[in-house]
Structures are given as C-alpha cells and as structure tokens.
C-alpha atoms as a PDB file:
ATOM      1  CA  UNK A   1     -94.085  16.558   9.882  1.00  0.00           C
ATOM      2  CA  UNK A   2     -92.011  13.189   8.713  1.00  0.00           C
ATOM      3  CA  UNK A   3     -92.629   9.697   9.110  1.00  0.00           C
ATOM      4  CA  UNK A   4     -89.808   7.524  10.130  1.00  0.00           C
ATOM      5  CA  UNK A   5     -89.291   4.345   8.356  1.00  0.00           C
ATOM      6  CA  UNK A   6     -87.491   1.270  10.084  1.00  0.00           C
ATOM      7  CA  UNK A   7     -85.060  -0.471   7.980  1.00  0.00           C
ATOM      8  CA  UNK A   8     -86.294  -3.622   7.562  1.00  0.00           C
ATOM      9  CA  UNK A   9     -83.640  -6.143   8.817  1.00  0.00           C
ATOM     10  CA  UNK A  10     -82.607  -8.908   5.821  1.00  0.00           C
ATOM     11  CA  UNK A  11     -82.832 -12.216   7.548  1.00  0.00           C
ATOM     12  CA  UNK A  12     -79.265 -13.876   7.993  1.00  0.00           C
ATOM     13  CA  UNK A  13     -79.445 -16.921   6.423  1.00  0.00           C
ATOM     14  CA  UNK A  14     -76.571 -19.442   7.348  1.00  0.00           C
ATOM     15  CA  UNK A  15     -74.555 -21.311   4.131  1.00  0.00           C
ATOM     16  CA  UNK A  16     -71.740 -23.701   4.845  1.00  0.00           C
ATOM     17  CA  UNK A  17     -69.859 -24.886   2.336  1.00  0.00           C
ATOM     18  CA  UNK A  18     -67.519 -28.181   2.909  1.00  0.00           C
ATOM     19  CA  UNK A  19     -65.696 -30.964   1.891  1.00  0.00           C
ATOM     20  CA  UNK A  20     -63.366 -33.242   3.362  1.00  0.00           C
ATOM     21  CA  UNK A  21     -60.582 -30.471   3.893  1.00  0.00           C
ATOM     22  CA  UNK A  22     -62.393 -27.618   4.887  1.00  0.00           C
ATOM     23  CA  UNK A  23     -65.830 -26.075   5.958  1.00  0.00           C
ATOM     24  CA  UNK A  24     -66.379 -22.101   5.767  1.00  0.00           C
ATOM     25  CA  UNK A  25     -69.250 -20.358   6.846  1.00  0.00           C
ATOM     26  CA  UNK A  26     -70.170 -17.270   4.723  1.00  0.00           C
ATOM     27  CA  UNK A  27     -72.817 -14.541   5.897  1.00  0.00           C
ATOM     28  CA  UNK A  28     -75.061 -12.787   4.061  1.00  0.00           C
ATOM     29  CA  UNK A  29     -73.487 -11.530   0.679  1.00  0.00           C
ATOM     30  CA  UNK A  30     -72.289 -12.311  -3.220  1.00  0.00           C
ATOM     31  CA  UNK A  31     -69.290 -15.017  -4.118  1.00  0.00           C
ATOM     32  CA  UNK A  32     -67.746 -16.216  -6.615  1.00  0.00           C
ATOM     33  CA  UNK A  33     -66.200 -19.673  -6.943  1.00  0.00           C
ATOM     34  CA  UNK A  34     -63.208 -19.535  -8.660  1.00  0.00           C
ATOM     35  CA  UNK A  35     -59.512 -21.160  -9.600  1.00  0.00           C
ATOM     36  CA  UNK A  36     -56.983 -19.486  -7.545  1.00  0.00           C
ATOM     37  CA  UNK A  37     -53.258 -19.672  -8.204  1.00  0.00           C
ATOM     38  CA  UNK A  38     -51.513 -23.116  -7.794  1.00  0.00           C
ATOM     39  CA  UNK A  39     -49.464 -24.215  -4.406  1.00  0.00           C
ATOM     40  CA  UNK A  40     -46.299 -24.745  -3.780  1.00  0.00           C
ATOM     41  CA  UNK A  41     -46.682 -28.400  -5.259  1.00  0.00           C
ATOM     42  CA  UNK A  42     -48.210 -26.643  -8.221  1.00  0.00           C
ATOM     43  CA  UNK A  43     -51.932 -28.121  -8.101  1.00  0.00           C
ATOM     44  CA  UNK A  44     -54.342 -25.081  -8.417  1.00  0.00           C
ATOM     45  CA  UNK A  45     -56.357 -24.218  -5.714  1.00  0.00           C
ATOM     46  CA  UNK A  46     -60.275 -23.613  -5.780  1.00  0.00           C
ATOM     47  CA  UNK A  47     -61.471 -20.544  -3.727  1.00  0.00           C
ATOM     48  CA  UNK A  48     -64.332 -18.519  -2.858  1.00  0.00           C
ATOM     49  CA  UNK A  49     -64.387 -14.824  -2.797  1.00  0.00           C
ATOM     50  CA  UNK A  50     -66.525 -12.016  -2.548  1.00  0.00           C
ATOM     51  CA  UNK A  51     -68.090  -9.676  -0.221  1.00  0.00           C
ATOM     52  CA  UNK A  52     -70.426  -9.563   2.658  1.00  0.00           C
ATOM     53  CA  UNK A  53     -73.536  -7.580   2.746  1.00  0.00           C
ATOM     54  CA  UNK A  54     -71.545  -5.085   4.679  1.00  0.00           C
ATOM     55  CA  UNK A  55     -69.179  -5.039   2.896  1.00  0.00           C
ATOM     56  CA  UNK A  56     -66.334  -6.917   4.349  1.00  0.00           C
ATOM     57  CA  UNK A  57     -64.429  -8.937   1.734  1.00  0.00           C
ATOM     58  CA  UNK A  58     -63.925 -12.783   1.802  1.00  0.00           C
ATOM     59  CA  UNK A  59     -61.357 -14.992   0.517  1.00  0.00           C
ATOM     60  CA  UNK A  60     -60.967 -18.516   1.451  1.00  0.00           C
ATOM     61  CA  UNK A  61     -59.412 -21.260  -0.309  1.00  0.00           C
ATOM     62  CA  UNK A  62     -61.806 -24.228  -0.332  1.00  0.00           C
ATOM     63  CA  UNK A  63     -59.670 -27.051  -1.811  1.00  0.00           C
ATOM     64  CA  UNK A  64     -56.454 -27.681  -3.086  1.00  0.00           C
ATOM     65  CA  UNK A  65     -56.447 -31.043  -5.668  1.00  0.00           C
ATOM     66  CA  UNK A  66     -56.279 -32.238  -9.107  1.00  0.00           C
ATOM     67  CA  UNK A  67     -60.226 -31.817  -8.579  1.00  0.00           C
ATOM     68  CA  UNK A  68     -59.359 -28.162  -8.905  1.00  0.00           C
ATOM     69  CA  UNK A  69     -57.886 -28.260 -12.565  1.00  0.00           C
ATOM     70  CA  UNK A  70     -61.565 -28.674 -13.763  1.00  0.00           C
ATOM     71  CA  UNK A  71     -62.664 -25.599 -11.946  1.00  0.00           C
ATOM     72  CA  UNK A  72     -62.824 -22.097 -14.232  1.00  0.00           C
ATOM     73  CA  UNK A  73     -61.597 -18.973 -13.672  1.00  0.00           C
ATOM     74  CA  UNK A  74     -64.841 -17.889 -12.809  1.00  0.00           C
ATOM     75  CA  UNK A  75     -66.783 -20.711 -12.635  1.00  0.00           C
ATOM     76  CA  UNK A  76     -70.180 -20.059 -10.322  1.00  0.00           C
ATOM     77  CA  UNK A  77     -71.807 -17.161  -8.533  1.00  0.00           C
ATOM     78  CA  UNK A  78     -73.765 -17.949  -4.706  1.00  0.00           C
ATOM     79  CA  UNK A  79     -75.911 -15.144  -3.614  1.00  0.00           C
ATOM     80  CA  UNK A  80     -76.908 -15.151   0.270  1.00  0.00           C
ATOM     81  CA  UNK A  81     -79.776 -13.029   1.609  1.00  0.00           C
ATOM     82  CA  UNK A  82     -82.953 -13.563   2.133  1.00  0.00           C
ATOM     83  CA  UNK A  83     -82.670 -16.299  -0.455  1.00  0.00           C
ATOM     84  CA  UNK A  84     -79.935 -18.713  -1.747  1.00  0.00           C
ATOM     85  CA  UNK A  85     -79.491 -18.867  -5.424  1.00  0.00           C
ATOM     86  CA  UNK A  86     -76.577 -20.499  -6.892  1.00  0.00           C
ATOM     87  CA  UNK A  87     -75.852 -19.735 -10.775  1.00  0.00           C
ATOM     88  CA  UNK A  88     -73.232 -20.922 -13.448  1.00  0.00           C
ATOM     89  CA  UNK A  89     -71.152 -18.349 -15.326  1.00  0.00           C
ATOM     90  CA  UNK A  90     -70.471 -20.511 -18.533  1.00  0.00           C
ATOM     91  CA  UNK A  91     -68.080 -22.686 -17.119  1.00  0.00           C
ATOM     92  CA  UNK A  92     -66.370 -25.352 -18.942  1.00  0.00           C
ATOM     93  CA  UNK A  93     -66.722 -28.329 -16.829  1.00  0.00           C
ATOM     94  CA  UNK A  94     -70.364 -26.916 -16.038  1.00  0.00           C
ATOM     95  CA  UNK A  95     -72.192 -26.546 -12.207  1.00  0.00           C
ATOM     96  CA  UNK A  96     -74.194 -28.941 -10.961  1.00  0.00           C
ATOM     97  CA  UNK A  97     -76.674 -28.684  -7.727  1.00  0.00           C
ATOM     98  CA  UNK A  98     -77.838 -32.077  -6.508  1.00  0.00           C
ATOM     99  CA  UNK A  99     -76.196 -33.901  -9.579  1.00  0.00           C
ATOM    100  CA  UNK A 100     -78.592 -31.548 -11.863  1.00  0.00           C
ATOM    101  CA  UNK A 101     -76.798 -29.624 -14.529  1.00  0.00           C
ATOM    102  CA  UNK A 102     -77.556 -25.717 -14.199  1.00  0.00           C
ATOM    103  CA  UNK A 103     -77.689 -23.902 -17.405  1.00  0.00           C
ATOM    104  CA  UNK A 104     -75.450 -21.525 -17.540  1.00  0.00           C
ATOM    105  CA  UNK A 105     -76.613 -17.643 -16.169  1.00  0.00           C
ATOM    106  CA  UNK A 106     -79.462 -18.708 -14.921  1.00  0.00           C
ATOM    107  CA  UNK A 107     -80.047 -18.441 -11.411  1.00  0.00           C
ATOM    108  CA  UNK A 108     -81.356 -21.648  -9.198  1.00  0.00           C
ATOM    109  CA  UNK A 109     -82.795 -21.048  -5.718  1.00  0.00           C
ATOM    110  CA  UNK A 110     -81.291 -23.210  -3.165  1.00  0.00           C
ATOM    111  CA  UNK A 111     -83.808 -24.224  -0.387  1.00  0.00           C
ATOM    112  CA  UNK A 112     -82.749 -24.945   3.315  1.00  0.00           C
ATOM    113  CA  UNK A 113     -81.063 -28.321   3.735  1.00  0.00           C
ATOM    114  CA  UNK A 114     -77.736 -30.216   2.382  1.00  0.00           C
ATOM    115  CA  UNK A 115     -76.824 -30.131  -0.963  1.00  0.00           C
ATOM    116  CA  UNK A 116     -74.493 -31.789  -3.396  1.00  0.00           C
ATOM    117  CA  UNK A 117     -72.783 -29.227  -4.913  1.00  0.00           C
ATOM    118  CA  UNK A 118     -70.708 -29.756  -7.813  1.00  0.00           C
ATOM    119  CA  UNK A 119     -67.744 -27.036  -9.908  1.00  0.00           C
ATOM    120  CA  UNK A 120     -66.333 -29.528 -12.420  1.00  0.00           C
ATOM    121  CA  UNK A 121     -64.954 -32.651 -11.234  1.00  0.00           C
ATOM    122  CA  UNK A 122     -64.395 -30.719  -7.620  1.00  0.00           C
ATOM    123  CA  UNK A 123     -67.562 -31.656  -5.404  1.00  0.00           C
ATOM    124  CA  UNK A 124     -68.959 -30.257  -2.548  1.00  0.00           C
ATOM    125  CA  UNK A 125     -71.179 -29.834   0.290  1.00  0.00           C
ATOM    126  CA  UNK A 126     -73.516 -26.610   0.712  1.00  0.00           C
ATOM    127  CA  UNK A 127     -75.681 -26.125   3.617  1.00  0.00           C
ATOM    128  CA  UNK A 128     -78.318 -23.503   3.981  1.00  0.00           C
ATOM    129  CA  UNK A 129     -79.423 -23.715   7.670  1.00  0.00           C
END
C-alpha cells in the first residue's frame, strides 16, 4: 500500500518594486539587482533579473540615471517565497533597507509593508503585500 502526499502549496507572496519611472511586480522566486549595459545616451541602466519559482526567467530594467553609476555589477540578491529576505553581495556603494546599512552576505528578512530600499545612490521602493 502507499500513502499519497499533497504538495504543500508555497504561499505567493506579492513584492513590488518602484520608483518614479517604473513599478514591476515579481512572483515568487530569486533576483539579482544588478548594472546592466548603458543606453543609447550612455548612462547605465539598473536591472533586475532572475528566475521565478517555476522557472520562468525575468529581466526588467528598473532605472536608467546617473543614480545607476553607483550600482555594482552584482550588487543585491531578493529572495521571494514564503519569506522576503533581501541580502548584499559586497557591493561598493553598499545596500541599505529602511536607511539601515546591511552587512554584506547576510540575509535580512523583509516583513509585509513599504520599504525604503536603497543600491548605492539609486533608491527605491519595495513592497511586500
């Protein structure tokens, strides 16, 4: 005889991320923040990439500014799943949540609300709903 097991479901938790250009809404899943390649006018671009929890891959740019020169190459990771963590990969210009420094690789839940989000001198809104 076997015993069925039911998946249990991860609840979708709801992140928007926004600023005076742009707002993006990303599902469950990993991203990276990150300095993309520069415009046509030559200013770099920040962007978010990664992929869903099923898989599907995400790119969006999320600003395009001077802002964005103090951005890294790789500058934060933002988990989405049952819990939000947000977490600094050694950047230069450093990550800050809610004008708090985060020390760099260590991950920092993110409870439901708005918060100031901050890659550099490039700042943000995130909202976990």
């Amino acid at each position: 005889m076997f015993k069925i097991f039911k998946r249990k479901a991860i609840p979708e938790k709801k992140i928007v991320i926004s600023n005076s250009e742009t707002s993006i809404e990303l599902p469950n899943g990993e991203y990276s923040f990150l300095r993309g390649q520069l415009d046509i006018y030559n200013t770099p671009i920040t962007q978010i990439r990664g992929k869903t929890s099923e898989g599907r891959e995400i790119s969006n740019p999320i600003n395009a500014s001077p802002a964005s020169n103090s951005v890294s190459r790789e500058h934060a990771l933002l988990k989405v799943g049952e819990e939000v963590s947000i977490r600094d990969n050694q950047s230069t210009n450093g990550t800050y949540l809610n004008n708090k420094r985060l020390n760099p690789h260590q991950e920092y839940k993110v409870l439901q609300g708005e918060h100031n989000l901050k890659l550099g001198n490039l700042e943000l809104k995130l909202k976990v709903l």
